[in-house]
C-alpha atoms as a PDB file:
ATOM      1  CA  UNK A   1     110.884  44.393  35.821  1.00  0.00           C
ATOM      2  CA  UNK A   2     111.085  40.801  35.403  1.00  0.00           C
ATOM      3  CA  UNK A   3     108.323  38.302  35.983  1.00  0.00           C
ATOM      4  CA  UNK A   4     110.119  37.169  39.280  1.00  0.00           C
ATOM      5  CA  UNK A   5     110.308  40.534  40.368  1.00  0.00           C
ATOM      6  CA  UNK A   6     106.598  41.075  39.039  1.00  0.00           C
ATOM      7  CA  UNK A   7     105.367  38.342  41.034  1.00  0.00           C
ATOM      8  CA  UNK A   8     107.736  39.128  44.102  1.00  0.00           C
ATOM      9  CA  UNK A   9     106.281  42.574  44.277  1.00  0.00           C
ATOM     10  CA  UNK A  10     102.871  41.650  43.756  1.00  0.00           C
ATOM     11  CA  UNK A  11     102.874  39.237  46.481  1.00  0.00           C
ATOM     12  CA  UNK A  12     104.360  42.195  49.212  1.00  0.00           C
ATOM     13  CA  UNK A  13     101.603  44.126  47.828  1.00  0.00           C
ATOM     14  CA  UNK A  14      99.054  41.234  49.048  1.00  0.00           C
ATOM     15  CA  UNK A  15     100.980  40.828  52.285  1.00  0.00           C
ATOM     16  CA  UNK A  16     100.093  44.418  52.753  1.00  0.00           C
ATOM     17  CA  UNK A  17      96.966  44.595  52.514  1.00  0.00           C
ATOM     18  CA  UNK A  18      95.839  41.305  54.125  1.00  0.00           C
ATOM     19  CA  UNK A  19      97.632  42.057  56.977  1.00  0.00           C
ATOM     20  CA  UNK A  20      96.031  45.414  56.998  1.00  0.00           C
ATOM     21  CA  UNK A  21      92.179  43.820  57.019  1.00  0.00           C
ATOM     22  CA  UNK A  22      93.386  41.477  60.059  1.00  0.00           C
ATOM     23  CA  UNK A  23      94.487  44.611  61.577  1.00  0.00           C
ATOM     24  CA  UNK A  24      91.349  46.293  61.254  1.00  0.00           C
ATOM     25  CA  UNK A  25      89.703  43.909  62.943  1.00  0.00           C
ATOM     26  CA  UNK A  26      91.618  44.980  66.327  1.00  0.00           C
ATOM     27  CA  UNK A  27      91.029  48.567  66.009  1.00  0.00           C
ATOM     28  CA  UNK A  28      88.155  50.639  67.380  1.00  0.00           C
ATOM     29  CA  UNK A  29      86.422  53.090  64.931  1.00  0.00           C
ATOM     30  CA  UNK A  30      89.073  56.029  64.464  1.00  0.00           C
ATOM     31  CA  UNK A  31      91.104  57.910  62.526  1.00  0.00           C
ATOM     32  CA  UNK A  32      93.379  54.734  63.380  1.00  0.00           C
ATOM     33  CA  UNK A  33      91.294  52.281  61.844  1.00  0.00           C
ATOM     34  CA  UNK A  34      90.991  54.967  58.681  1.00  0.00           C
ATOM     35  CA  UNK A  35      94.287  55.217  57.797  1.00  0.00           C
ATOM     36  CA  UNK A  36      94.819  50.917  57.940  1.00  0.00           C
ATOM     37  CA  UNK A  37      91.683  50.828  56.119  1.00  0.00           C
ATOM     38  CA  UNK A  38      93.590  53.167  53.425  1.00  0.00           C
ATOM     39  CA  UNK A  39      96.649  51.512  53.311  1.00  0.00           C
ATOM     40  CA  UNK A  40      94.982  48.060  52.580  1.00  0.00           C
ATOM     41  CA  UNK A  41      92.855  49.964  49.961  1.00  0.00           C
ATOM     42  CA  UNK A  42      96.597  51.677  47.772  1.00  0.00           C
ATOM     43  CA  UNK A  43      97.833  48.278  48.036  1.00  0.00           C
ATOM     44  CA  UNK A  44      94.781  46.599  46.499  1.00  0.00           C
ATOM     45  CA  UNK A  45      94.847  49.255  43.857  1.00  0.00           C
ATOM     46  CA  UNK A  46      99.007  49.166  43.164  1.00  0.00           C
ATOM     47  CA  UNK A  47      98.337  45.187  43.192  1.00  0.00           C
ATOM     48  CA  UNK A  48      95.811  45.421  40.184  1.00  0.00           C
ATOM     49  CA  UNK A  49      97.662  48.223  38.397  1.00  0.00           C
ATOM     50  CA  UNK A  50     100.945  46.060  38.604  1.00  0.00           C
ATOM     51  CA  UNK A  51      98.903  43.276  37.032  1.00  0.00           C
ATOM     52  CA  UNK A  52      97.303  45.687  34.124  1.00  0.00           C
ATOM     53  CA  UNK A  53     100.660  46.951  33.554  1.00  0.00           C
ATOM     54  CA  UNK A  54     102.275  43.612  33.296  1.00  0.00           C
ATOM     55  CA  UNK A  55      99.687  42.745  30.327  1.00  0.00           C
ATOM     56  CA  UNK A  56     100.253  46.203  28.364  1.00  0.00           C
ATOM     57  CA  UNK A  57     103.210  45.551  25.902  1.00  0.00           C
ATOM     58  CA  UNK A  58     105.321  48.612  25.091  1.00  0.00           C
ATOM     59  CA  UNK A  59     107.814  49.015  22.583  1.00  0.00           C
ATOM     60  CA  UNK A  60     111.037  48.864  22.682  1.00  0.00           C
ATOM     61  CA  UNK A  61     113.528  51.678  22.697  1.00  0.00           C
ATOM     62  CA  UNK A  62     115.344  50.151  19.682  1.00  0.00           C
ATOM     63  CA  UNK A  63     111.597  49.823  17.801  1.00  0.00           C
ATOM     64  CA  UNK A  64     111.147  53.552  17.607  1.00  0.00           C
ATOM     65  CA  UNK A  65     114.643  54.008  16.489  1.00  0.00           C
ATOM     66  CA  UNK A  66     114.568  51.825  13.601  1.00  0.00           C
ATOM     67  CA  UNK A  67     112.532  53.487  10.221  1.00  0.00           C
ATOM     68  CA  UNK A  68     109.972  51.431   8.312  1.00  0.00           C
ATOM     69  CA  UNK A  69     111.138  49.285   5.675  1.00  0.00           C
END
């Protein structure tokens, strides 16, 4: 994933879940309100995890192929 697509994703995932706290708002205590709480709380959580795994640098596939010098 590229930073653009990193950045595109990250900002659905904020859509998401701000438009899920205005929603909650509106809704009456209920299994309703529950479930929109949820879904604002999974994209909160995908948001940050997106973000950790952007910072974690893997190796490439060609890095484990090559031996030590």
């Amino acid at each position: 994933m590229n930073n653009e697509e990193h950045d595109d994703f990250a900002a659905k995932l904020l859509q998401i879940e701000e438009q899920a706290n205005m929603a909650l708002n509106d809704l009456p205590a209920g299994l309703t309100r529950d479930r929109v709480q949820h879904i604002a709380i999974v994209a909160r959580m995908l948001r940050y995890r997106l973000d950790v795994a952007a910072i974690v640098v893997l190796p490439s596939r060609d890095s484990s192929r090559r031996s030590p010098s």
